[in-house]
Protein backbone atom coordinates (compact mmCIF):
# COMPACT_ATOMS: atom_id res chain seq x y z
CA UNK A 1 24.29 -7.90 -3.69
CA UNK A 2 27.16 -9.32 -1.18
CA UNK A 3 27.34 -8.21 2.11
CA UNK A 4 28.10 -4.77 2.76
CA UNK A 5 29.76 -3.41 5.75
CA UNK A 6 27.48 -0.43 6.40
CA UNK A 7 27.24 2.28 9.33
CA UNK A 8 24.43 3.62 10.73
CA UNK A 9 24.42 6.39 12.39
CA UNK A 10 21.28 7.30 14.15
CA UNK A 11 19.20 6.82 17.58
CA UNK A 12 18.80 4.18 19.72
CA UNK A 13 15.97 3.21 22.62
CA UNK A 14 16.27 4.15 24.75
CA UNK A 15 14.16 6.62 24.99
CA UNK A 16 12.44 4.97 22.55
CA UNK A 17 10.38 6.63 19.59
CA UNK A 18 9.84 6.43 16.15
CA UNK A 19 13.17 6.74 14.87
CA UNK A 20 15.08 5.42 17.84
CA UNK A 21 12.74 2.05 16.81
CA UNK A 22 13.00 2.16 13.54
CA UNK A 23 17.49 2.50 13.85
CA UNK A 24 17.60 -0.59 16.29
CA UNK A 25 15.14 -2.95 13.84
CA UNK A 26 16.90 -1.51 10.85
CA UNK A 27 20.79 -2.36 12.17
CA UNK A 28 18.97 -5.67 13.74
CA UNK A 29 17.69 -6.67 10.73
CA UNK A 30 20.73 -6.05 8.50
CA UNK A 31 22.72 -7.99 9.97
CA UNK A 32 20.60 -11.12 10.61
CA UNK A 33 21.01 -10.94 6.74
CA UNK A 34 24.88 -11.11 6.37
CA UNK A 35 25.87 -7.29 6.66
CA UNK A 36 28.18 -6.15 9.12
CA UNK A 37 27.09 -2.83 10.45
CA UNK A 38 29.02 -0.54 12.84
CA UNK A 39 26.53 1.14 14.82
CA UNK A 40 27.24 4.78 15.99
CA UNK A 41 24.57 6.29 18.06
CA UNK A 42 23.79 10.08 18.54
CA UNK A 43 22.07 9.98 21.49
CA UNK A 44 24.46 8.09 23.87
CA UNK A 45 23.77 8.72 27.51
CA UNK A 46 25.79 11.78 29.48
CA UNK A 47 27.71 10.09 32.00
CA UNK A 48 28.45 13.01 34.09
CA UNK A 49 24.93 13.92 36.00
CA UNK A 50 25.01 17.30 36.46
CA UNK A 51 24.61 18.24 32.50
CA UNK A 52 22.14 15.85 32.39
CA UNK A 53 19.95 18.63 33.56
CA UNK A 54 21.58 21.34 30.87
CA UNK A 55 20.55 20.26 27.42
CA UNK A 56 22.74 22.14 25.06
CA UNK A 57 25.97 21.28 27.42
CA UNK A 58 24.33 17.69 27.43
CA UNK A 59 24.27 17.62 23.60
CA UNK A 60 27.80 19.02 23.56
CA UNK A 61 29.08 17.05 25.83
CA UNK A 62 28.00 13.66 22.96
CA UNK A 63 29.21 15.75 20.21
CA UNK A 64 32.97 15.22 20.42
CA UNK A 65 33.19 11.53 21.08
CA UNK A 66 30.08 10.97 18.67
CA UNK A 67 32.19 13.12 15.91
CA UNK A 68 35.41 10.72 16.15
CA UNK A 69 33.30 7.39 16.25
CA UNK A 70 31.67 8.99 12.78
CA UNK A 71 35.26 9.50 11.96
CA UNK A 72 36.45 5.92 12.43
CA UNK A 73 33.19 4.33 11.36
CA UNK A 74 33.26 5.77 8.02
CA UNK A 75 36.66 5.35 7.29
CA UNK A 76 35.71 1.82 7.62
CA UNK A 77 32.46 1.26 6.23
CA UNK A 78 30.99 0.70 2.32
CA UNK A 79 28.13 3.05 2.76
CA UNK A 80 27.32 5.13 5.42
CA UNK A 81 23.18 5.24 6.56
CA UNK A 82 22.37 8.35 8.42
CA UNK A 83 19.35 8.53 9.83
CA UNK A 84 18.43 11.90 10.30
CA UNK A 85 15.22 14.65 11.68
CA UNK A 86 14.63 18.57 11.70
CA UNK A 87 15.94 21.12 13.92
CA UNK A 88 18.95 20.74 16.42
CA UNK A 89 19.12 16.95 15.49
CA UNK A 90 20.01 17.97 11.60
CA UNK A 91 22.60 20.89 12.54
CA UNK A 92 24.08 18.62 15.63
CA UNK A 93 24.47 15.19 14.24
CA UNK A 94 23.42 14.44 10.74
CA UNK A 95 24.87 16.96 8.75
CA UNK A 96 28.32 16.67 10.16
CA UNK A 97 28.33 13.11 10.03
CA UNK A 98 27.36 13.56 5.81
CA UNK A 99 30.05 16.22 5.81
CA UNK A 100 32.48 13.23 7.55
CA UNK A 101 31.03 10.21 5.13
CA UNK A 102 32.22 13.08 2.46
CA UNK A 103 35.70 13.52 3.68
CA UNK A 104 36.52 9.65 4.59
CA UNK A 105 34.81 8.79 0.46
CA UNK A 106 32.25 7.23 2.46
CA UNK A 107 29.38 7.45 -0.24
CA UNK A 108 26.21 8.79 2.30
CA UNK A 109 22.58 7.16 2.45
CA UNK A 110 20.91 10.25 4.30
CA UNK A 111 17.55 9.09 5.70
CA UNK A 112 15.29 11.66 6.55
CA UNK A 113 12.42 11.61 8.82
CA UNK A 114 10.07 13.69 10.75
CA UNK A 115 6.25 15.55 10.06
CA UNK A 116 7.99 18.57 10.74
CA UNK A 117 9.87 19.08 7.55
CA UNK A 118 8.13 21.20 5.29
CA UNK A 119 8.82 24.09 8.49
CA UNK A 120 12.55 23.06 8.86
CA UNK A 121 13.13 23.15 5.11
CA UNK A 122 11.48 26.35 4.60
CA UNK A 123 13.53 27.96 7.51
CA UNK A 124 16.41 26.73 7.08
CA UNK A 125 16.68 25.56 3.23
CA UNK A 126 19.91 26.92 2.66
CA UNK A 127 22.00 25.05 5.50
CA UNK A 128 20.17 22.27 4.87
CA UNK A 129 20.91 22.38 0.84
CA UNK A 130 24.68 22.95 1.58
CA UNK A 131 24.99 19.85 3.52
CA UNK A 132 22.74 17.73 1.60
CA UNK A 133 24.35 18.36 -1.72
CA UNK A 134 27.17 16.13 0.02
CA UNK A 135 25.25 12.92 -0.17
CA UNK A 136 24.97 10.15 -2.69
CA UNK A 137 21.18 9.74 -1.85
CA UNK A 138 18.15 10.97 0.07
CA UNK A 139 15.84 8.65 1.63
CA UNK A 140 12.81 9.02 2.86
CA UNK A 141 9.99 6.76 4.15
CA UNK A 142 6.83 8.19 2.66
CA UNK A 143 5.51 9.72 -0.12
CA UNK A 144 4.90 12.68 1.71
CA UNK A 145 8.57 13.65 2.75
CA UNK A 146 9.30 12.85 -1.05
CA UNK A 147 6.86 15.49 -1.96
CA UNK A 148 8.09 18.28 0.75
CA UNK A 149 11.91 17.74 -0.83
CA UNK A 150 10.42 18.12 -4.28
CA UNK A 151 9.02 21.68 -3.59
CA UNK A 152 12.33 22.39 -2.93
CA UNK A 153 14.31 20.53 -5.84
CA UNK A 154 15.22 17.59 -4.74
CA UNK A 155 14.49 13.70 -5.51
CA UNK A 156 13.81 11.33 -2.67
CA UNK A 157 13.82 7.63 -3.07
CA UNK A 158 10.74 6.05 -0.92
CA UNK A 159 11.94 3.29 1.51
CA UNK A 160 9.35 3.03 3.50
CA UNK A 161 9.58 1.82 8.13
CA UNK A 162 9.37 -1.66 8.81
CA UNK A 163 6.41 -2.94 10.82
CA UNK A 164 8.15 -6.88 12.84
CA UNK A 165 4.98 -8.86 12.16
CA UNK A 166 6.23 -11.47 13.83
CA UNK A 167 5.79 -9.48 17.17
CA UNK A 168 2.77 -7.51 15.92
CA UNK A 169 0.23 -9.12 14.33
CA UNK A 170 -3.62 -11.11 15.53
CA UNK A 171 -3.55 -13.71 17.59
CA UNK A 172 -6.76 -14.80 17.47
CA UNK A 173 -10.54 -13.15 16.35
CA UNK A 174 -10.62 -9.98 17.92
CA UNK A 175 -14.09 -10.27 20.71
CA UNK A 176 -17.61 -9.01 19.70
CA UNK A 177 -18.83 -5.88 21.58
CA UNK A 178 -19.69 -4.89 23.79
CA UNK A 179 -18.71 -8.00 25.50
CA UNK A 180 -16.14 -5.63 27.76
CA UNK A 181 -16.16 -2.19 28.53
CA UNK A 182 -13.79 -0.52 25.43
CA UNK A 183 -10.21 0.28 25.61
CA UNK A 184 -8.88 3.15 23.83
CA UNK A 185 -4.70 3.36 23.38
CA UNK A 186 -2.71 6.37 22.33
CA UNK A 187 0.91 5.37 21.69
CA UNK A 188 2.43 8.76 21.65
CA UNK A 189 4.77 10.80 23.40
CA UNK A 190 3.51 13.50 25.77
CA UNK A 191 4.91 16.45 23.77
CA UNK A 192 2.73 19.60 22.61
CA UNK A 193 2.85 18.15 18.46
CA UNK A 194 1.26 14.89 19.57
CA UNK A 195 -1.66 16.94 21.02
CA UNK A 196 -2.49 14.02 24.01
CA UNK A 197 -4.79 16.92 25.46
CA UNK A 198 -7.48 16.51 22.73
CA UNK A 199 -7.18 13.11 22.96
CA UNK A 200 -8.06 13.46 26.99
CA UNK A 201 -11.00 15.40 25.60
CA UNK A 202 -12.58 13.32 22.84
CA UNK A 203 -12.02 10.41 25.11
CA UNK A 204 -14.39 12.71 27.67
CA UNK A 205 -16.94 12.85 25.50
CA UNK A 206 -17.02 9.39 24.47
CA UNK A 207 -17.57 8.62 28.32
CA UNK A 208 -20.45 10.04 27.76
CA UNK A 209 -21.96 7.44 25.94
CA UNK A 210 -19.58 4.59 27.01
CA UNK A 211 -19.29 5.25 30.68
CA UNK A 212 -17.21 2.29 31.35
CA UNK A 213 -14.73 2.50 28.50
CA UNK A 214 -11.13 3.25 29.65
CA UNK A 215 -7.56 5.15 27.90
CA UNK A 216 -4.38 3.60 28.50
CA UNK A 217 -1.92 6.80 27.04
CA UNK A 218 1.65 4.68 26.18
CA UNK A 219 4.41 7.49 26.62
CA UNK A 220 6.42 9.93 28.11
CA UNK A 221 7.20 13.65 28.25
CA UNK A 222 7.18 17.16 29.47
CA UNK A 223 3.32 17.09 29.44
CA UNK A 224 2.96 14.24 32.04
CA UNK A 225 1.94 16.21 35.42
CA UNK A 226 -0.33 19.04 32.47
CA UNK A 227 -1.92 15.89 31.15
CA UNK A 228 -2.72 14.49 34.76
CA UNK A 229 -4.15 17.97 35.56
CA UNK A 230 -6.17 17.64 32.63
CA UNK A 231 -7.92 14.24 32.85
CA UNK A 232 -9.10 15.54 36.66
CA UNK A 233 -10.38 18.81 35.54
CA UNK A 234 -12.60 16.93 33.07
CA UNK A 235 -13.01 13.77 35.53
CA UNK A 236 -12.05 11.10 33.43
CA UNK A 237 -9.12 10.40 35.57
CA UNK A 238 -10.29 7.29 36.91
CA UNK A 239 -10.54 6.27 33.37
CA UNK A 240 -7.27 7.20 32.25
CA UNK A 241 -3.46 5.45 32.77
CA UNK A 242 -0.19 6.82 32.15
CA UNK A 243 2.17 3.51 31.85
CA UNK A 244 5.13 5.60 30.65
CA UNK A 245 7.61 4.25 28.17
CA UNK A 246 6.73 0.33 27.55
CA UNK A 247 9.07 -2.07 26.37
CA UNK A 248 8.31 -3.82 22.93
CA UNK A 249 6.46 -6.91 24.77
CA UNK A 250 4.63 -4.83 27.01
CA UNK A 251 3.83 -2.67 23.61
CA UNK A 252 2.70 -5.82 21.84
CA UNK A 253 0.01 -6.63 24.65
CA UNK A 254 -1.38 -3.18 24.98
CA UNK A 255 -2.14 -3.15 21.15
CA UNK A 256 -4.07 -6.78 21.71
CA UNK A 257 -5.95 -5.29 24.56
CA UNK A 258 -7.40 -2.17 22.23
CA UNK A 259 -10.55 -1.88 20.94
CA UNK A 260 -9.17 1.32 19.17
CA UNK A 261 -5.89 3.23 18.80
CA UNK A 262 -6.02 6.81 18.79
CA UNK A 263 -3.35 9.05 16.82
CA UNK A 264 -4.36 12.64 17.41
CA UNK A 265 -0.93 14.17 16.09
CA UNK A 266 -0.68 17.89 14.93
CA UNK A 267 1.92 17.00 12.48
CA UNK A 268 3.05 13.48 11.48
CA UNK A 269 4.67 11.26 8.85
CA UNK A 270 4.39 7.74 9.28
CA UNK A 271 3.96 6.90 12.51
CA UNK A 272 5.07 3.61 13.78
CA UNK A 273 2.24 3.56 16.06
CA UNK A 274 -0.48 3.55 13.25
CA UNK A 275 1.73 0.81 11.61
CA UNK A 276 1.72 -1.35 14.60
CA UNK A 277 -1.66 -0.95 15.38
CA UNK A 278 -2.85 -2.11 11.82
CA UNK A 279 -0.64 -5.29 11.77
CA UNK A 280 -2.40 -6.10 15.42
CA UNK A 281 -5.73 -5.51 13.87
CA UNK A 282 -6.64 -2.84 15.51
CA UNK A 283 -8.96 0.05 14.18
CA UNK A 284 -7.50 3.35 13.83
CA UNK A 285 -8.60 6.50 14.56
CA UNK A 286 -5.88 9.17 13.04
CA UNK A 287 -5.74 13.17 12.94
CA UNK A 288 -5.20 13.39 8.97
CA UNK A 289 -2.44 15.43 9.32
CA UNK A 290 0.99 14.92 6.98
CA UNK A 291 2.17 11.67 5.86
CA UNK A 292 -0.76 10.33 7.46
CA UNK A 293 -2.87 10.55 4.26
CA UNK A 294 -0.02 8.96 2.06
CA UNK A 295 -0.17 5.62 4.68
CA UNK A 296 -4.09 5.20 4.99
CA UNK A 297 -7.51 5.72 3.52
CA UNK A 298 -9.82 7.43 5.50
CA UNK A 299 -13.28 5.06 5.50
CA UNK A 300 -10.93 1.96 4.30
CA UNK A 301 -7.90 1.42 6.67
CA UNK A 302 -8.25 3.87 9.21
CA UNK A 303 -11.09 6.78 9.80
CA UNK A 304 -9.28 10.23 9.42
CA UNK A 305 -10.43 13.30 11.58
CA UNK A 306 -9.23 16.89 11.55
CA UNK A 307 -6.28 17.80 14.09
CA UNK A 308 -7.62 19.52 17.09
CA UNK A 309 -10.93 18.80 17.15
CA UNK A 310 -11.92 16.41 20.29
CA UNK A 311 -15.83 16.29 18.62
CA UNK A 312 -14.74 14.21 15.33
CA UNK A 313 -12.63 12.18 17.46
CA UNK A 314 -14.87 11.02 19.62
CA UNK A 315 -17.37 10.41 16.75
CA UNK A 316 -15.34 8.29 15.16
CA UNK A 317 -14.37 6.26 17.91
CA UNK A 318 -18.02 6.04 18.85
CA UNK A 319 -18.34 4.63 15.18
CA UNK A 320 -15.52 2.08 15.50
CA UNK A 321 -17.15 0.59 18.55
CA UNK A 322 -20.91 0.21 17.99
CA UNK A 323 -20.81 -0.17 14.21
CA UNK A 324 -18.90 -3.81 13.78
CA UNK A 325 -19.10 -4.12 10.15
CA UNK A 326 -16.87 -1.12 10.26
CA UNK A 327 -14.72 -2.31 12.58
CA UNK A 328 -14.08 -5.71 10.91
CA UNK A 329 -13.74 -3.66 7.44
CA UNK A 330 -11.17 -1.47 9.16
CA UNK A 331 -8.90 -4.62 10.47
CA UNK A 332 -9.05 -6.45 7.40
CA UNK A 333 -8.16 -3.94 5.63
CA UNK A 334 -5.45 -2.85 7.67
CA UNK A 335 -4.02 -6.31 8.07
CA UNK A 336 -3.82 -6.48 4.51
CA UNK A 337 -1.84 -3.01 4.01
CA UNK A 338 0.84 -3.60 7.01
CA UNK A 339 1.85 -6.55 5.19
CA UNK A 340 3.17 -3.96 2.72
CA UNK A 341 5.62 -2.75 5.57
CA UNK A 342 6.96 -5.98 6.33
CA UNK A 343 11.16 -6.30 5.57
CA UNK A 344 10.89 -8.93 2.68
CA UNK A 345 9.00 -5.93 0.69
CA UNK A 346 11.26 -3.47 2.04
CA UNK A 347 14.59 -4.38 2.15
CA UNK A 348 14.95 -4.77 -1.23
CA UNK A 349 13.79 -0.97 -2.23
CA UNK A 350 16.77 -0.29 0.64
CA UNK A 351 19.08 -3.00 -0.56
CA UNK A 352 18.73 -0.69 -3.94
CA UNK A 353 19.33 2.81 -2.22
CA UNK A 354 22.40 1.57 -1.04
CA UNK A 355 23.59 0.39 -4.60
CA UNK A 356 22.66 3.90 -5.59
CA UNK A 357 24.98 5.25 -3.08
CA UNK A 358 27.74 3.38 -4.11
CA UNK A 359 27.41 3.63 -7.76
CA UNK A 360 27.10 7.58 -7.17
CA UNK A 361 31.05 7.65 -4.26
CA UNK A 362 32.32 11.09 -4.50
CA UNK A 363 29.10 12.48 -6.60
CA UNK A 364 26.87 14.98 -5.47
CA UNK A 365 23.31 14.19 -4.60
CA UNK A 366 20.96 14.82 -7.73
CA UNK A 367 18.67 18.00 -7.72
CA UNK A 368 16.42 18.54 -9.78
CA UNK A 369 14.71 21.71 -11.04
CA UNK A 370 12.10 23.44 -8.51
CA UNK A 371 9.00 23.61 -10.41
C-alpha cells in the first residue's frame, strides 16, 4: 500500500495510560514508515487554571477547539483512526469525531478499547449503535472486545497493541533466588477498577513468608493518600513505594528490577502492563478478569487468580519466587508470546483495516445478525 495520510484522533501522555501509550507509539510508528499522520488529541491540556479543578467545564472547555481540528483534519486526511473508550470519552470525543469523518467522506477506522465495554454497551447500546453505524470499520485489540461487539451484532477486526521490544525486552539472565530480597511491581493506575488495595494486601501476606521482599506500585490517582492509609494500617509501609507516573525509561528499569509483576485489575482487556512485563521477562501474576484470558494462559505465560482475592495472589506470587522451574517456564514462555505483539506482526493486520476503510468511503459499518 502507498503512504496514506491518516489522522488519529485519540490521547496522548501525558497522563500516560494504556491508550494514551498505545496513540503516541501508534502515530510514532506510522510515520517512521512513510505515512503522514495529522495528530489531533482529545485530551489537550486546559490552559485556563481555574477549570482545571471543574471537570465537565474542563472537558468543555477542549471540546470546541478539539471539534474544529477534527473538522480540518478530516477534511484532509485518507482515513481517519479514532481511537476510542466507554463512558464520557465515547459521547465527548469519539462519536462526534465518526459523525465528522462522516460528513468530511472521511472513511472512519474506529478503534475501540477498554475492559469496561460489555457495561457501556449494554447501557447505552442504542447511542452507541447510532454512531457506530457511521464507520467504515471497528477495531479492536483483542479477541475479547470482538466477542462483547458480537453479542450485540457487530463484527470487529482484531488488531491487536504493540509491545516496542526494542525498549522492553531481557538484557541479560534474569538472577537466581533468593540471591536478593524480591521485588514485586504493579504498573497500574490508582483508580477503584485496578483494585491496588488487594494488591497492598496479598503483598501483606506474602511478607509473611518473605519478610524482606518489597512493592514498588508505578501510578497515579485518586486513591494515592487511601492507598498510603492502607499499607500503614497493615504495616507494610516500609515495604511499599509510590513513584507516581514514570517516564518510559524509568518504566523500562522498574520492569528489569522485578522479580514479579502484579496485575490485580477488576476489569481489563489487554493491558499494556502485562505486555511489557512479558517482553522484559518477567513472571506475571494477573486477576483473570476480561481480555486477560484471551492474552495469556494461566500455568503457561502468566498464573491467573480470581479478582479480589488477596489469598490466591499472594500464593501465586509465593509460587513464582521459590519454585524456579516455574519461573523460567513462565519467562520463556512469555518472551516467546510478546514477540507476537511486536509492529512487524501487527502493522500489517492494521495496514489491512485501513484498506477496509477505504474500500468501504461513504458505506455503513457491517452488522451482522445478533445470535
Amino acid at each position: 500500500m502507498a503512504a496514506l495520510h491518516i489522522c488519529l484522533v485519540g490521547p496522548l501522555p501525558m497522563p500516560a495510560g494504556g491508550m494514551a501509550n498505545q496513540t503516541a507509539q501508534l502515530r510514532a510508528l506510522l510515520e517512521r514508515e512513510g505515512h503522514r499522520v495529522d495528530m489531533v488529541r482529545n485530551n489537550a491540556p486546559c490552559r485556563l487554571r481555574w477549570l482545571r479543578r471543574v471537570p465537565y467545564a474542563r472537558a468543555l472547555a477542549r471540546l470546541l477547539p478539539y471539534l474544529w481540528h477534527v473538522w480540518r483534519a478530516a477534511g484532509r486526511a485518507q482515513v481517519m483512526h479514532v481511537m476510542a473508550s466507554s463512558g464520557w470519552s465515547w459521547h465527548l470525543f469519539a462519536a462526534p469525531a465518526i459523525r465528522i469523518g462522516c460528513l468530511r467522506g472521511c472513511p472512519v477506522v474506529v478503534n475501540y478499547r477498554g475492559g469496561e465495554a460489555a457495561d457501556f454497551l449494554q447501557r447505552s447500546h442504542r447511542r452507541v449503535a447510532g454512531t457506530l453505524r457511521r464507520a467504515s470499520v471497528l477495531m479492536v485489540p483483542s479477541g475479547f472486545l470482538a466477542a462483547v461487539f458480537a453479542r450485540h451484532g457487530y463484527d470487529a477486526v482484531i488488531v491487536p497493541n504493540v509491545v516496542d521490544l526494542e525498549r522492553f525486552h531481557l538484557d541479560a539472565a534474569p538472577q537466581q533466588l533468593p540471591l536478593r530480597a524480591p521485588a514485586v511491581l504493579v504498573a497500574r493506575h490508582l483508580e477503584p477498577i485496578y483494585d491496588i488495595g488487594n494488591a497492598l494486601r496479598a503483598f501483606a501476606l506474602l511478607r509473611a513468608t518473605h519478610p524482606l521482599a518489597t512493592m514498588l506500585v508505578a501510578g497515579s490517582g485518586p486513591e494515592h493518600a487511601r492507598l498510603l492509609q492502607l499499607a500503614n494500617r497493615l504495616g507494610i509501609a516500609a515495604g511499599v513505594r509510590f513513584c507516581g507516573l514514570l517516564e518510559h525509561a524509568a518504566m523500562v528499569q522498574c520492569y528489569r528490577a522485578a522479580d514479579v509483576v502484579l496485575n490485580p485489575s477488576l476489569a481489563d482487556n489487554m493491558p499494556n502492563s502485562v505486555l511489557e512485563a512479558l517482553a522484559s521477562g518477567v513472571p506475571v501474576v494477573s486477576t483473570n478478569v476480561g481480555g486477560v484470558p484471551y492474552l495469556v494462559e494461566d500455568g503457561r505465560h502468566a498464573l491467573l487468580v480470581p479478582p479480589g482475592a488477596p489469598h490466591d495472589m499472594a500464593r501465586a506470587m509465593r509460587r513464582v519466587l521459590e519454585e524456579q522451574g516455574l519461573a523460567q517456564h513462565l519467562r520463556a514462555a512469555g518472551l516467546q508470546l510478546a514477540r507476537q505483539y511486536a509492529w512487524p506482526q501487527v502493522y500489517p493486520r492494521l495496514l489491512a483495516a485501513y484498506q477496509e476503510a477505504l474500500g468501504r468511503r461513504n458505506m455503513p459499518l457491517p452488522a451482522r445478525r445478533s445470535t
